[in-house]
PDB file of N, CA and C in Angstrom:
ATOM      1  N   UNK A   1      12.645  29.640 -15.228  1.00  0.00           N
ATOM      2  CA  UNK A   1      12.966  28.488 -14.411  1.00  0.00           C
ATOM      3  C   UNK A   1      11.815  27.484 -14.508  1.00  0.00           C
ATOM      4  N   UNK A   2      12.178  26.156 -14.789  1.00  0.00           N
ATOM      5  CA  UNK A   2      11.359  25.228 -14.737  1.00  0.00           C
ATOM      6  C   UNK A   2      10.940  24.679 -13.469  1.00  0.00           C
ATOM      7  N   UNK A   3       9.457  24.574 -12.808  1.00  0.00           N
ATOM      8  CA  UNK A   3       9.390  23.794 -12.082  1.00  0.00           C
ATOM      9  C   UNK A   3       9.018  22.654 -11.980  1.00  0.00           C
ATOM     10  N   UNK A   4       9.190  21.932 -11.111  1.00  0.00           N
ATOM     11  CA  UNK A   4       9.411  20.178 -10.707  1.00  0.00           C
ATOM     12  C   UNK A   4       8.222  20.164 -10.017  1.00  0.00           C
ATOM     13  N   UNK A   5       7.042  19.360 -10.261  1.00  0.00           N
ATOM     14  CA  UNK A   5       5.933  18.779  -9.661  1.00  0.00           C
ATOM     15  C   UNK A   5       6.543  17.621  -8.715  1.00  0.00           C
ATOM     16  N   UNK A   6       5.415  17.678  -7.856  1.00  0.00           N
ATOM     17  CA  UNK A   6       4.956  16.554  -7.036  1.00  0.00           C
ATOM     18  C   UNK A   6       5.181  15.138  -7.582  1.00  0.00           C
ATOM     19  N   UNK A   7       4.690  15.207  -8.944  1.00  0.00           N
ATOM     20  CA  UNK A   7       4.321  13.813  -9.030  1.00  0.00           C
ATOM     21  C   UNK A   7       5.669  13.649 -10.088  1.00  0.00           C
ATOM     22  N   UNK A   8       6.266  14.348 -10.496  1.00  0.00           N
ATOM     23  CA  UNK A   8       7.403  14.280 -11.288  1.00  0.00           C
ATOM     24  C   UNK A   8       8.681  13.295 -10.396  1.00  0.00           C
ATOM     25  N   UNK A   9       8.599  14.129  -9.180  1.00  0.00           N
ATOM     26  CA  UNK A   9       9.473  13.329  -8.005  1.00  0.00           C
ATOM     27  C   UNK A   9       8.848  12.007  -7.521  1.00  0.00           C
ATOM     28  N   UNK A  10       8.249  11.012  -7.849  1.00  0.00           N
ATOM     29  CA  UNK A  10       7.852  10.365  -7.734  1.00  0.00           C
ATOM     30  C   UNK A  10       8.451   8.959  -8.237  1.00  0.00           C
ATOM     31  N   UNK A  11       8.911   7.630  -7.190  1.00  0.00           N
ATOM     32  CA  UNK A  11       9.895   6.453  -7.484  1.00  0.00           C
ATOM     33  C   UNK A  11       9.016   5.969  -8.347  1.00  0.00           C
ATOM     34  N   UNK A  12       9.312   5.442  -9.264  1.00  0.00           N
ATOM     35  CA  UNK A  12       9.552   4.136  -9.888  1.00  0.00           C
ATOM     36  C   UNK A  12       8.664   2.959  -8.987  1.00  0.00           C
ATOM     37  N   UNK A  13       7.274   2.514  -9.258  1.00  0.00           N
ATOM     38  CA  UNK A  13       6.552   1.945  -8.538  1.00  0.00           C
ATOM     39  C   UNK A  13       7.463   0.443  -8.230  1.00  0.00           C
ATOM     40  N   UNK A  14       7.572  -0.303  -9.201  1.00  0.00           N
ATOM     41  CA  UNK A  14       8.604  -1.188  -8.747  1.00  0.00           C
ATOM     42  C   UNK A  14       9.995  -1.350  -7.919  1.00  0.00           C
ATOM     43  N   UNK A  15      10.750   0.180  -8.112  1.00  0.00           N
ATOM     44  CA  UNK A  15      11.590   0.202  -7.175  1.00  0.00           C
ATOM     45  C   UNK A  15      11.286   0.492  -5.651  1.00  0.00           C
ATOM     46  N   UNK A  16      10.087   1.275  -5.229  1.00  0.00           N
ATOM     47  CA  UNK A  16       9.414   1.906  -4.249  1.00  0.00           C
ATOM     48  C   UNK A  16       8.390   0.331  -3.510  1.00  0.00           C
ATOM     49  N   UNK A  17       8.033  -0.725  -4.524  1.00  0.00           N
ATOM     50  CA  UNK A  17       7.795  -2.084  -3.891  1.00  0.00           C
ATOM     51  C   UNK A  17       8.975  -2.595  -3.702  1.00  0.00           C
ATOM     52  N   UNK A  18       9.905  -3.074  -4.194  1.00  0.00           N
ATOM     53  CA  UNK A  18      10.958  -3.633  -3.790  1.00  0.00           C
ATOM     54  C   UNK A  18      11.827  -3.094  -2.218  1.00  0.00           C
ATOM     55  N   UNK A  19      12.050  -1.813  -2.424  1.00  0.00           N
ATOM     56  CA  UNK A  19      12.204  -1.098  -1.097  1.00  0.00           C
ATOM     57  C   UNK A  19      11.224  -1.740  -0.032  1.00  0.00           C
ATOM     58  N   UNK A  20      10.198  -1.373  -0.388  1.00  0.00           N
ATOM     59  CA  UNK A  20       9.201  -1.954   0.441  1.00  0.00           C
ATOM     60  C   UNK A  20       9.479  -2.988   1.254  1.00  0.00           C
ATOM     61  N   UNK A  21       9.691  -4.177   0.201  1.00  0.00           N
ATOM     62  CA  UNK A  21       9.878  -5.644   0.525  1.00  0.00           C
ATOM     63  C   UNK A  21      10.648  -6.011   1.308  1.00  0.00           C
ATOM     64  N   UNK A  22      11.917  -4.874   1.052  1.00  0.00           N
ATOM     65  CA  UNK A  22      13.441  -5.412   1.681  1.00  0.00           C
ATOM     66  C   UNK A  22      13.511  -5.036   3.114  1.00  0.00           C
ATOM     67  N   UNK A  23      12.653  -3.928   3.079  1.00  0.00           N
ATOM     68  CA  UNK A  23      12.414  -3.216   4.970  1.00  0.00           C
ATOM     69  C   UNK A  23      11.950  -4.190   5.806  1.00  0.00           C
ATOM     70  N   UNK A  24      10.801  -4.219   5.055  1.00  0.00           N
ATOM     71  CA  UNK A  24       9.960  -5.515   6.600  1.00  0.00           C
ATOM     72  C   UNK A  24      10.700  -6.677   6.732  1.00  0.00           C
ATOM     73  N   UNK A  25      11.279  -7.092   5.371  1.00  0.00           N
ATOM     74  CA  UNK A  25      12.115  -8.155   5.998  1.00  0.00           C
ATOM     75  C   UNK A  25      12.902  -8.360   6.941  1.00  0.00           C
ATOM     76  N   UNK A  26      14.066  -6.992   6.096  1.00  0.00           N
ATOM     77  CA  UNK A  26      15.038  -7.333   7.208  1.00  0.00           C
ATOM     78  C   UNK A  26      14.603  -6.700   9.228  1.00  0.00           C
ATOM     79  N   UNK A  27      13.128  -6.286   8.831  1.00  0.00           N
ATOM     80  CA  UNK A  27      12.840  -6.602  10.147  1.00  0.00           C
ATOM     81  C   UNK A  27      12.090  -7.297  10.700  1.00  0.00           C
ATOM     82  N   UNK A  28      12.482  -8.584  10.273  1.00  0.00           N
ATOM     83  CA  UNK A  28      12.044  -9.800  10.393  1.00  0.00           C
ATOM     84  C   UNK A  28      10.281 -10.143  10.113  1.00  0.00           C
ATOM     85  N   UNK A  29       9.648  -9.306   9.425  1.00  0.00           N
ATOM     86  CA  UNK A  29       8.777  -9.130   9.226  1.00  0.00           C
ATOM     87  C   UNK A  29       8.406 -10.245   7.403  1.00  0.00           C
ATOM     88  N   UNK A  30       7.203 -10.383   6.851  1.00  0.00           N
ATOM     89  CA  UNK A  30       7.208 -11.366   5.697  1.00  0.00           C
ATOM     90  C   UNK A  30       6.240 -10.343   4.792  1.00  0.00           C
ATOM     91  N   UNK A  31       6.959  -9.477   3.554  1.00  0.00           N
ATOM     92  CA  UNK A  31       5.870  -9.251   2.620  1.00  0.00           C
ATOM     93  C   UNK A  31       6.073 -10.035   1.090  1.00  0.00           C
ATOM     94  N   UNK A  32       4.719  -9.404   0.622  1.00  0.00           N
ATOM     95  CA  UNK A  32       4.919 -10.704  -0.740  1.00  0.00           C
ATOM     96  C   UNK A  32       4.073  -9.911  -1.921  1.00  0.00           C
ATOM     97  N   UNK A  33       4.169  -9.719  -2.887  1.00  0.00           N
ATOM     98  CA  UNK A  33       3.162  -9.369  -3.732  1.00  0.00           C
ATOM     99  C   UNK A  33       2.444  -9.788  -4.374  1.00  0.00           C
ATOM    100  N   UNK A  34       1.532  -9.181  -4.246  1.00  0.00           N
ATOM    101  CA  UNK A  34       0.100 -10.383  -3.929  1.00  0.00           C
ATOM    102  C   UNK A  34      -0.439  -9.827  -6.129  1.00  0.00           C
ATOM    103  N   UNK A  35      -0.108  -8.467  -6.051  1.00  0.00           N
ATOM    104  CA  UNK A  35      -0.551  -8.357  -7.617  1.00  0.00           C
ATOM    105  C   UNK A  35       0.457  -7.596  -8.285  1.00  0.00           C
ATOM    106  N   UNK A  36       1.060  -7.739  -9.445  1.00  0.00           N
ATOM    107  CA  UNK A  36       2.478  -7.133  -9.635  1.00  0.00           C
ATOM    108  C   UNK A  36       1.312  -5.383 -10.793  1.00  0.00           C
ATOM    109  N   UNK A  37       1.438  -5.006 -10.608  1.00  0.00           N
ATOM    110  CA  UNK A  37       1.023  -3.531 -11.367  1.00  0.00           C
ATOM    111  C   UNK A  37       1.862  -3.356 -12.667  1.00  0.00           C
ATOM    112  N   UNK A  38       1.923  -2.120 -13.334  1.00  0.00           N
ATOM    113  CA  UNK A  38       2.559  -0.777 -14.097  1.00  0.00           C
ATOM    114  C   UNK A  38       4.026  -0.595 -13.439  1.00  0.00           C
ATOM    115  N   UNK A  39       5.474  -1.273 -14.389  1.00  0.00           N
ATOM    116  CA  UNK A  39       6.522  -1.227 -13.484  1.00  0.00           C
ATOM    117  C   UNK A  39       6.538  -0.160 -13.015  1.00  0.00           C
ATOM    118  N   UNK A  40       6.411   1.209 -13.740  1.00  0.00           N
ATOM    119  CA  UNK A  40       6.958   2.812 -13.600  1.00  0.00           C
ATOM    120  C   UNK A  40       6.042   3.415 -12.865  1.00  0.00           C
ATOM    121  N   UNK A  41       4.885   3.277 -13.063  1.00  0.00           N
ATOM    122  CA  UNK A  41       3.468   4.380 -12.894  1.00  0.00           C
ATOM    123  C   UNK A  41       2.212   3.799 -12.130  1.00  0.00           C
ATOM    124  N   UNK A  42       2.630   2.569 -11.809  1.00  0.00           N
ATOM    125  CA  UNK A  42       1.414   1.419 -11.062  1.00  0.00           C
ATOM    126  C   UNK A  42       1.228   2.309  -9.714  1.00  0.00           C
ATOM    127  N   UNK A  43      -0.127   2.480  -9.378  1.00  0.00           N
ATOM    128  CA  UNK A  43      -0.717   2.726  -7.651  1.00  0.00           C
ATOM    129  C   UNK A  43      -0.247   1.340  -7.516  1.00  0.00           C
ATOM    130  N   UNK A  44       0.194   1.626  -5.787  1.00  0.00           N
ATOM    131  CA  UNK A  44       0.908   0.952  -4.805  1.00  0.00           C
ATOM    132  C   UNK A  44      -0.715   1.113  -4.003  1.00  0.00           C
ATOM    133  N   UNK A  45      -0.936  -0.342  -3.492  1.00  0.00           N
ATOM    134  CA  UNK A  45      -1.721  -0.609  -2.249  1.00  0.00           C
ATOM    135  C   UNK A  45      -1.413  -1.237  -0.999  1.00  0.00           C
ATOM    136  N   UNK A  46      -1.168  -1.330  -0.131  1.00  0.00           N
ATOM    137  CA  UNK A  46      -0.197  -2.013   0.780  1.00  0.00           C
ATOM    138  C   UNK A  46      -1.379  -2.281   1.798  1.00  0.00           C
ATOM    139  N   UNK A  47      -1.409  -3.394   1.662  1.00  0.00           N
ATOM    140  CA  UNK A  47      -2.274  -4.285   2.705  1.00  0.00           C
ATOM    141  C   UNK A  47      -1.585  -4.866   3.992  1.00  0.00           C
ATOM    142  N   UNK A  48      -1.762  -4.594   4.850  1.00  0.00           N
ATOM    143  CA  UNK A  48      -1.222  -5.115   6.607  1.00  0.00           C
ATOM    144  C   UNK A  48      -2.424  -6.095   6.652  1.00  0.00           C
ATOM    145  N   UNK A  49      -1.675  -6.681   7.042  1.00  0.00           N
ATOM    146  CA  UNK A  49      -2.526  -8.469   7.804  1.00  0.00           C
ATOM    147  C   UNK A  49      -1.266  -8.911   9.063  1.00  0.00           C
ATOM    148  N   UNK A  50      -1.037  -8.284  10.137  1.00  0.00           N
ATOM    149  CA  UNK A  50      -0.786  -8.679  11.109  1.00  0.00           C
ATOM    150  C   UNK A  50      -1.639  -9.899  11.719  1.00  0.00           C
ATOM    151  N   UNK A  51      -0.955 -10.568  12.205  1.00  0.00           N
ATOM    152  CA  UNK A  51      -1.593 -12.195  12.672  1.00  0.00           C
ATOM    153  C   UNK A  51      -2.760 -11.984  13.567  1.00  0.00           C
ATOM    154  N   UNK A  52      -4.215 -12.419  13.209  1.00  0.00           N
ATOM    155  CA  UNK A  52      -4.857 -11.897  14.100  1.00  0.00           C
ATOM    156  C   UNK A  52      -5.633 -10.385  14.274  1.00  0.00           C
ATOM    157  N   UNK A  53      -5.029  -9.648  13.639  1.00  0.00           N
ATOM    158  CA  UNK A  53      -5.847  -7.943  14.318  1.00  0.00           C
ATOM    159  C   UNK A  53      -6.532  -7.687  12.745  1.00  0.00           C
ATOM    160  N   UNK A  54      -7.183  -8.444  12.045  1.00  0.00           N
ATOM    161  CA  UNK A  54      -7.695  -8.105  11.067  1.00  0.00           C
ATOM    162  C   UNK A  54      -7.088  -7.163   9.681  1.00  0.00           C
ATOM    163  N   UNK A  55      -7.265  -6.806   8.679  1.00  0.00           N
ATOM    164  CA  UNK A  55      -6.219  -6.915   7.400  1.00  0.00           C
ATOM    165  C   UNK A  55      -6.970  -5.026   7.273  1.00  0.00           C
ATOM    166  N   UNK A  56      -5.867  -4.540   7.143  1.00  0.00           N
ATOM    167  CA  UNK A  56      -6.010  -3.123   6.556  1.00  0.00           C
ATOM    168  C   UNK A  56      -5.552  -2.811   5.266  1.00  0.00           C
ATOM    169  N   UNK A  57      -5.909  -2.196   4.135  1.00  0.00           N
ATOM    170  CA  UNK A  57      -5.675  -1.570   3.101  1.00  0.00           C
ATOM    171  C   UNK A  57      -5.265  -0.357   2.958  1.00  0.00           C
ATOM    172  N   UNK A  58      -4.433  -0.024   2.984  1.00  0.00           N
ATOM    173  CA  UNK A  58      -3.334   1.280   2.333  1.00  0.00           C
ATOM    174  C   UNK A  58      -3.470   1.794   1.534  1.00  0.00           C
ATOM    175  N   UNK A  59      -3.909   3.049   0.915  1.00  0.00           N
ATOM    176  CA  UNK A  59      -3.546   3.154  -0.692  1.00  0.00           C
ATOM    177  C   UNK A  59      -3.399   5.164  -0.278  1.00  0.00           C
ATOM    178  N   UNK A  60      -2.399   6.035  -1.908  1.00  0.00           N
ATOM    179  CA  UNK A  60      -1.682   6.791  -1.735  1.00  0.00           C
ATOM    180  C   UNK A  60      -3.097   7.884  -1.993  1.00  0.00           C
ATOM    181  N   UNK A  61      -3.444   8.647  -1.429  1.00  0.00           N
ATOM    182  CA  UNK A  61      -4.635   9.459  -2.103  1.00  0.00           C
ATOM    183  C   UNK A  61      -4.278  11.087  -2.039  1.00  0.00           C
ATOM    184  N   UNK A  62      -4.438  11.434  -3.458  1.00  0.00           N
ATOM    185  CA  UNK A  62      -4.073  12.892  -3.652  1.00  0.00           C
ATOM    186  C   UNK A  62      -5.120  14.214  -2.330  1.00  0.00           C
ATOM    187  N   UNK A  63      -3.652  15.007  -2.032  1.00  0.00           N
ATOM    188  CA  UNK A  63      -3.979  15.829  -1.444  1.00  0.00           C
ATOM    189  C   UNK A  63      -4.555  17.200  -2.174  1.00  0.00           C
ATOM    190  N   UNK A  64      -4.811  18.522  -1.104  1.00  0.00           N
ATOM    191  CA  UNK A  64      -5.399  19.523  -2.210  1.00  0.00           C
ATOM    192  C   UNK A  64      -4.062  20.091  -2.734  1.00  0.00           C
ATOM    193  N   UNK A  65      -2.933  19.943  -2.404  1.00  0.00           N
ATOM    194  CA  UNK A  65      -1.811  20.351  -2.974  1.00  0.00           C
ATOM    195  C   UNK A  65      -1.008  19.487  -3.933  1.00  0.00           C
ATOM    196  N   UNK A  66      -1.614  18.827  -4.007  1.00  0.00           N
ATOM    197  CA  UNK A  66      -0.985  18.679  -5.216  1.00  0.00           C
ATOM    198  C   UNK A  66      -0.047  16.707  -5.145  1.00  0.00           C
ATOM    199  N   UNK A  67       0.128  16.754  -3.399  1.00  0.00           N
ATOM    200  CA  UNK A  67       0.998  15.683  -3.277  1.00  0.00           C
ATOM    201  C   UNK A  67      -0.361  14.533  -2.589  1.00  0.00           C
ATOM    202  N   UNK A  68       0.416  13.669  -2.938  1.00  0.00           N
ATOM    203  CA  UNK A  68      -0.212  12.181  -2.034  1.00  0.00           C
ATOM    204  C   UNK A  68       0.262  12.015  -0.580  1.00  0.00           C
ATOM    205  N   UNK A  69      -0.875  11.051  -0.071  1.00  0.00           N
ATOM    206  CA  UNK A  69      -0.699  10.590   1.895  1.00  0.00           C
ATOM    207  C   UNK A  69      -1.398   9.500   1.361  1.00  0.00           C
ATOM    208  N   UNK A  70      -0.921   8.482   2.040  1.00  0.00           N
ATOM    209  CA  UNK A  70      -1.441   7.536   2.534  1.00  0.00           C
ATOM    210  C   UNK A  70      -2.385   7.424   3.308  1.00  0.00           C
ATOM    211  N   UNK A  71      -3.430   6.234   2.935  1.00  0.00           N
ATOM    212  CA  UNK A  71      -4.660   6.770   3.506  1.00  0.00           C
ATOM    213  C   UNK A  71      -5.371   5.397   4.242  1.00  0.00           C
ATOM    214  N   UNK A  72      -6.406   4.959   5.275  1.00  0.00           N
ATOM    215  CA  UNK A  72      -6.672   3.511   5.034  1.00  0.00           C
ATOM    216  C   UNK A  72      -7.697   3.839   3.763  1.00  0.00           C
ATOM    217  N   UNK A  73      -7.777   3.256   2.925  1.00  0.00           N
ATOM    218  CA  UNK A  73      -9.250   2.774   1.834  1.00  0.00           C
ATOM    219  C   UNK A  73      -9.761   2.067   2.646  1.00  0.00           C
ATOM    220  N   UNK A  74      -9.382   0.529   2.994  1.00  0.00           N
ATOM    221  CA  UNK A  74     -10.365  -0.345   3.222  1.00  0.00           C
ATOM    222  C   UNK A  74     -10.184  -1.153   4.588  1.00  0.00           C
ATOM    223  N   UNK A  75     -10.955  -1.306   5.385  1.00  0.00           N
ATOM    224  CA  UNK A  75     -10.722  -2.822   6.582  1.00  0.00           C
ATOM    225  C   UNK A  75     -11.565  -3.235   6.575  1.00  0.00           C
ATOM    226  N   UNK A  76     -10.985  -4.922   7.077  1.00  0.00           N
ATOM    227  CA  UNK A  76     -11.449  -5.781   6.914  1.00  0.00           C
ATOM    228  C   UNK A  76     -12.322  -5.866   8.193  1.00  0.00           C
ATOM    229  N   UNK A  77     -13.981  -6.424   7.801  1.00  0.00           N
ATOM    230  CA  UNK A  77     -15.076  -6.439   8.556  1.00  0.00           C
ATOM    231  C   UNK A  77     -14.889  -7.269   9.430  1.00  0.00           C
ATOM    232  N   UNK A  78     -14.728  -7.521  10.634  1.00  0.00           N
ATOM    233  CA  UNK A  78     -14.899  -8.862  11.650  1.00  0.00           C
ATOM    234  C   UNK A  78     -15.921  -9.746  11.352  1.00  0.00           C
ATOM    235  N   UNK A  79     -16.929  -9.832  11.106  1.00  0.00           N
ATOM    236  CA  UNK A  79     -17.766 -10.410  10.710  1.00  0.00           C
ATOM    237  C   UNK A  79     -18.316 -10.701   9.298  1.00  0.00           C
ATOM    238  N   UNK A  80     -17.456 -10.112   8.495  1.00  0.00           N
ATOM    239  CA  UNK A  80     -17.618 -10.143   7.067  1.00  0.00           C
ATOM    240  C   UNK A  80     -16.010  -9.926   5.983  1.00  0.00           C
ATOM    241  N   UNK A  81     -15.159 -11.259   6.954  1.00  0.00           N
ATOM    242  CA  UNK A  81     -13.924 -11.315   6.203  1.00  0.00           C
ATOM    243  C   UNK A  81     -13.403 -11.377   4.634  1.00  0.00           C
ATOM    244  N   UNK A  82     -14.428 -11.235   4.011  1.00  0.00           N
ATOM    245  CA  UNK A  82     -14.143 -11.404   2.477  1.00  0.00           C
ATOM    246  C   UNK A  82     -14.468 -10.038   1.860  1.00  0.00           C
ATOM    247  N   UNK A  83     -14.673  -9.173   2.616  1.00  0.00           N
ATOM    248  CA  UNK A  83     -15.057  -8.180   2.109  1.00  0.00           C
ATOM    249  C   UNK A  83     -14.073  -7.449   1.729  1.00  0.00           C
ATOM    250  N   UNK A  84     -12.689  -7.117   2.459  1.00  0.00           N
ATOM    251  CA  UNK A  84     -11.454  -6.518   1.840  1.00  0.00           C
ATOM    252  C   UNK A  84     -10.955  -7.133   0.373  1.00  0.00           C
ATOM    253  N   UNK A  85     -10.562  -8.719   0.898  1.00  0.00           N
ATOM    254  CA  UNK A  85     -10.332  -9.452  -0.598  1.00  0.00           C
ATOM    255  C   UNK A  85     -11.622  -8.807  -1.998  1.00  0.00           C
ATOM    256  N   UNK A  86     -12.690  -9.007  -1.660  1.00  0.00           N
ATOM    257  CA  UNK A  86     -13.817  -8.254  -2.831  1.00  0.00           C
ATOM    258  C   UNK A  86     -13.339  -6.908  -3.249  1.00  0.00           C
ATOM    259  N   UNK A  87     -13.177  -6.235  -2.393  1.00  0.00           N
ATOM    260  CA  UNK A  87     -12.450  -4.900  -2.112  1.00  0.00           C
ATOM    261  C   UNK A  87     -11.701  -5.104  -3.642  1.00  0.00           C
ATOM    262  N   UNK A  88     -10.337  -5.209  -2.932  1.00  0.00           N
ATOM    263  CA  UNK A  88      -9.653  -5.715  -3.666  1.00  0.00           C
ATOM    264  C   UNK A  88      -9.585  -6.234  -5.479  1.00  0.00           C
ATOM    265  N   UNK A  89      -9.803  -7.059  -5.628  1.00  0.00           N
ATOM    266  CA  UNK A  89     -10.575  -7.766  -6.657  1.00  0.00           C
ATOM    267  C   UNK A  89     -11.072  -6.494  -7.506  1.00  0.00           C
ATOM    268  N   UNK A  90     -11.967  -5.944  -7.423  1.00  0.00           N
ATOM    269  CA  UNK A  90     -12.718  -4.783  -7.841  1.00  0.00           C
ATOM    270  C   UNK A  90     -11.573  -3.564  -7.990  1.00  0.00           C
ATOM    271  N   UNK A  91     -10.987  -3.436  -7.620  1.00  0.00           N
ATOM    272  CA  UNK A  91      -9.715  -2.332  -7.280  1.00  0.00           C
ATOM    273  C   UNK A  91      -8.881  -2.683  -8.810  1.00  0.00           C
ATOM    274  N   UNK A  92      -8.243  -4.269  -8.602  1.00  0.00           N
ATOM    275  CA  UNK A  92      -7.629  -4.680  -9.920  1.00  0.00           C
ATOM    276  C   UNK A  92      -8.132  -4.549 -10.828  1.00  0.00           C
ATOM    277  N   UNK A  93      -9.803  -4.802 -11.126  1.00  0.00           N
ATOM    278  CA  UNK A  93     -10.361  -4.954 -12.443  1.00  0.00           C
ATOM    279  C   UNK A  93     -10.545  -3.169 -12.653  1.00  0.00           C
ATOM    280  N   UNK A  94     -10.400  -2.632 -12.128  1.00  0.00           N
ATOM    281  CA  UNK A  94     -10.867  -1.189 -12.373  1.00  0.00           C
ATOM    282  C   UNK A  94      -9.520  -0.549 -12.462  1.00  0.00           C
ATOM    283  N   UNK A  95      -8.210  -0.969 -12.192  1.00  0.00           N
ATOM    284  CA  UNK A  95      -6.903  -0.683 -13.039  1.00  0.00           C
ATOM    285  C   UNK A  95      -6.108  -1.652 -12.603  1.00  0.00           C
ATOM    286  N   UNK A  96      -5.841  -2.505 -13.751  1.00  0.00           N
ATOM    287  CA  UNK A  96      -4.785  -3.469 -14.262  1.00  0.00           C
ATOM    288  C   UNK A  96      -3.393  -3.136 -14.124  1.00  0.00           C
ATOM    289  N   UNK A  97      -2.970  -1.676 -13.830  1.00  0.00           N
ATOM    290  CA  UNK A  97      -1.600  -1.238 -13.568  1.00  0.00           C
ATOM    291  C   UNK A  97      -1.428  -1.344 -11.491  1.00  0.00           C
ATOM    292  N   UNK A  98      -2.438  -1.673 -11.021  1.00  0.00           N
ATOM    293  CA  UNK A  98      -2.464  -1.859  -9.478  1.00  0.00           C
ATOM    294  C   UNK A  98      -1.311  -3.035  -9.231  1.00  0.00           C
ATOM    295  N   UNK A  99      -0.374  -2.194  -7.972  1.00  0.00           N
ATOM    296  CA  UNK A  99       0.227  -3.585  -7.056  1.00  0.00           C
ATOM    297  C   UNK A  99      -0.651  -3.262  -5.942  1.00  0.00           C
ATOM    298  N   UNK A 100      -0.738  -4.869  -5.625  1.00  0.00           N
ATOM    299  CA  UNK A 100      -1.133  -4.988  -4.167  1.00  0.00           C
ATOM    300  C   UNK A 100       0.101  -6.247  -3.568  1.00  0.00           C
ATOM    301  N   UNK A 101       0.901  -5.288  -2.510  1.00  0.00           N
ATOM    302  CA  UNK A 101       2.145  -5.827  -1.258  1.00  0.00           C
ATOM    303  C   UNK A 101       1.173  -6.134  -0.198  1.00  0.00           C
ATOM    304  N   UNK A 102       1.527  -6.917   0.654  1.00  0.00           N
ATOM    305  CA  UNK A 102       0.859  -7.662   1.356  1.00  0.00           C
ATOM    306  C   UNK A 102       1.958  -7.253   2.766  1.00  0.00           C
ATOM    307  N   UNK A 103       1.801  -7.492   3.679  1.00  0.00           N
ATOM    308  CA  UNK A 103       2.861  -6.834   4.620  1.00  0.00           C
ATOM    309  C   UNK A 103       2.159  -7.867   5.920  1.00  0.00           C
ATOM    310  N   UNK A 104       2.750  -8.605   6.746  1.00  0.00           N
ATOM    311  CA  UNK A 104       2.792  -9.422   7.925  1.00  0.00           C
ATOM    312  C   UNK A 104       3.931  -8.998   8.804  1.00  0.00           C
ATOM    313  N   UNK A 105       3.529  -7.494   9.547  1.00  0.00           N
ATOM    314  CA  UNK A 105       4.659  -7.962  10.808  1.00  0.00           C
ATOM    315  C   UNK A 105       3.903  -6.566  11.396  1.00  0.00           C
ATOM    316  N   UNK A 106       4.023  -6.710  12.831  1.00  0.00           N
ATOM    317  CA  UNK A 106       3.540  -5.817  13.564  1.00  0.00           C
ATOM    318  C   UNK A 106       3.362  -4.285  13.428  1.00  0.00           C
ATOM    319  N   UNK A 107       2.836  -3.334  13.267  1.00  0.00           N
ATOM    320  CA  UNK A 107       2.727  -2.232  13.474  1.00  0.00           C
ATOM    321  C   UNK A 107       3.589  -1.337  11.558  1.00  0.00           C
ATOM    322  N   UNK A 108       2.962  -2.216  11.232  1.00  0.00           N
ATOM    323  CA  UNK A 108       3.709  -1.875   9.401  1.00  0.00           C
ATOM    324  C   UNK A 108       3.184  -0.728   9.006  1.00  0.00           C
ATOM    325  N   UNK A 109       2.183   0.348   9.661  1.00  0.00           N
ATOM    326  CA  UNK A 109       2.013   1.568   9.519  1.00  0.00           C
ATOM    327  C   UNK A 109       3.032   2.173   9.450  1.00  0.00           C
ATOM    328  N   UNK A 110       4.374   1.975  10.093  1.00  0.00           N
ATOM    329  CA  UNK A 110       5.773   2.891  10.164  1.00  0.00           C
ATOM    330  C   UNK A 110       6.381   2.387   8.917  1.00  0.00           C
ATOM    331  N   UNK A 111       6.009   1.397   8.116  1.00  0.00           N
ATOM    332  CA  UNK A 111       7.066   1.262   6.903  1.00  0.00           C
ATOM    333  C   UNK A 111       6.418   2.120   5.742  1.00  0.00           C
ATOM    334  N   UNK A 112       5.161   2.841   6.271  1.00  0.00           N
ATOM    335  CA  UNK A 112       4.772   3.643   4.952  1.00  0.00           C
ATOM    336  C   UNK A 112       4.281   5.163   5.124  1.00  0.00           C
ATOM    337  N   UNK A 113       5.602   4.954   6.677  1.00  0.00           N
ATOM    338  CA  UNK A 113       5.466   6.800   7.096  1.00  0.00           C
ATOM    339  C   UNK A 113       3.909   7.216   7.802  1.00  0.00           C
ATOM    340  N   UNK A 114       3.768   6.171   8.176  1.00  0.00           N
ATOM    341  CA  UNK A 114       2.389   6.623   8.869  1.00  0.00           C
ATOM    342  C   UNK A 114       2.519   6.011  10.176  1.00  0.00           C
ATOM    343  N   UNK A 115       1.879   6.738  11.738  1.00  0.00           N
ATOM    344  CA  UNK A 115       1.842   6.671  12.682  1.00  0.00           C
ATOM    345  C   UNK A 115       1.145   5.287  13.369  1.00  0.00           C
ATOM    346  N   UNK A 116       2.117   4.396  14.429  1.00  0.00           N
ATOM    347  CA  UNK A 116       1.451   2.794  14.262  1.00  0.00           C
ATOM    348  C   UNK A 116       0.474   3.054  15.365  1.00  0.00           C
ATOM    349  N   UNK A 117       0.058   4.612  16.070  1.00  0.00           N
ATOM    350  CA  UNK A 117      -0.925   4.581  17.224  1.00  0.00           C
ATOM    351  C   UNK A 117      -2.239   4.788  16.654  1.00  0.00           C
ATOM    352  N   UNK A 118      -2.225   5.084  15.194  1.00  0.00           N
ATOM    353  CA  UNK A 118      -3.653   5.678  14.985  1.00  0.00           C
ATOM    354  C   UNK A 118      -4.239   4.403  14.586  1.00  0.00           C
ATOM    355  N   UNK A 119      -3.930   3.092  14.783  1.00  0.00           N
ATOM    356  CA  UNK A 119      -4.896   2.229  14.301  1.00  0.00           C
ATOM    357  C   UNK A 119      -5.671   1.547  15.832  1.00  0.00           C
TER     358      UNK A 119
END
């Protein structure tokens, strides 16, 4: 019997952004992609910038088993707002297959299966 990995089950990075896109919308929410990646195989980064509460970075980070969670990587400094965008920036040049989705609407921790109390 053959088995099926973790990462075998794994969407289609472009279809898994597009999903993305279509959720927050239709809850009235605005995302946009800010860097298009690797259609099939691109890391997904999903940045929250709710109006105001400062900009969080998302990204999928392997567990000891084998599967990915979502994790924060990066937030943005109150006093040193350019530092996520640098973030960022550095992220792309170090793989060219990166999307970065951008996400504007309240509590967008629940559109990527993660809990909106732990922030």
């Amino acid at each position: 019997m053959t088995e099926i990995s973790p990462a075998s089950l794994r969407l289609p990075a472009h279809v898994e952004v597009s999903a993305l896109i279509r959720q927050v919308h239709a809850a009235g929410g605005f995302a946009a992609v800010l860097a298009r990646g690797e259609r099939d195989a691109g890391t997904v980064i999903v940045v929250l910038n709710p109006a105001g509460k400062g900009a969080r970075a998302y990204e999928r980070m392997p567990n000891p088993d084998g599967t990915r969670a979502w994790a924060l990587a990066k937030a943005e400094q109150r006093n040193q707002p350019d530092t996520l965008q640098d973030w960022l920036e550095r992220r792309q040049a170090q793989d060219p297959d990166l999307w970065i989705i951008e996400l504007d609407i309240p509590c967008g921790e629940r559109f990527i299966g993660l809990p909106t109390s732990s922030v």
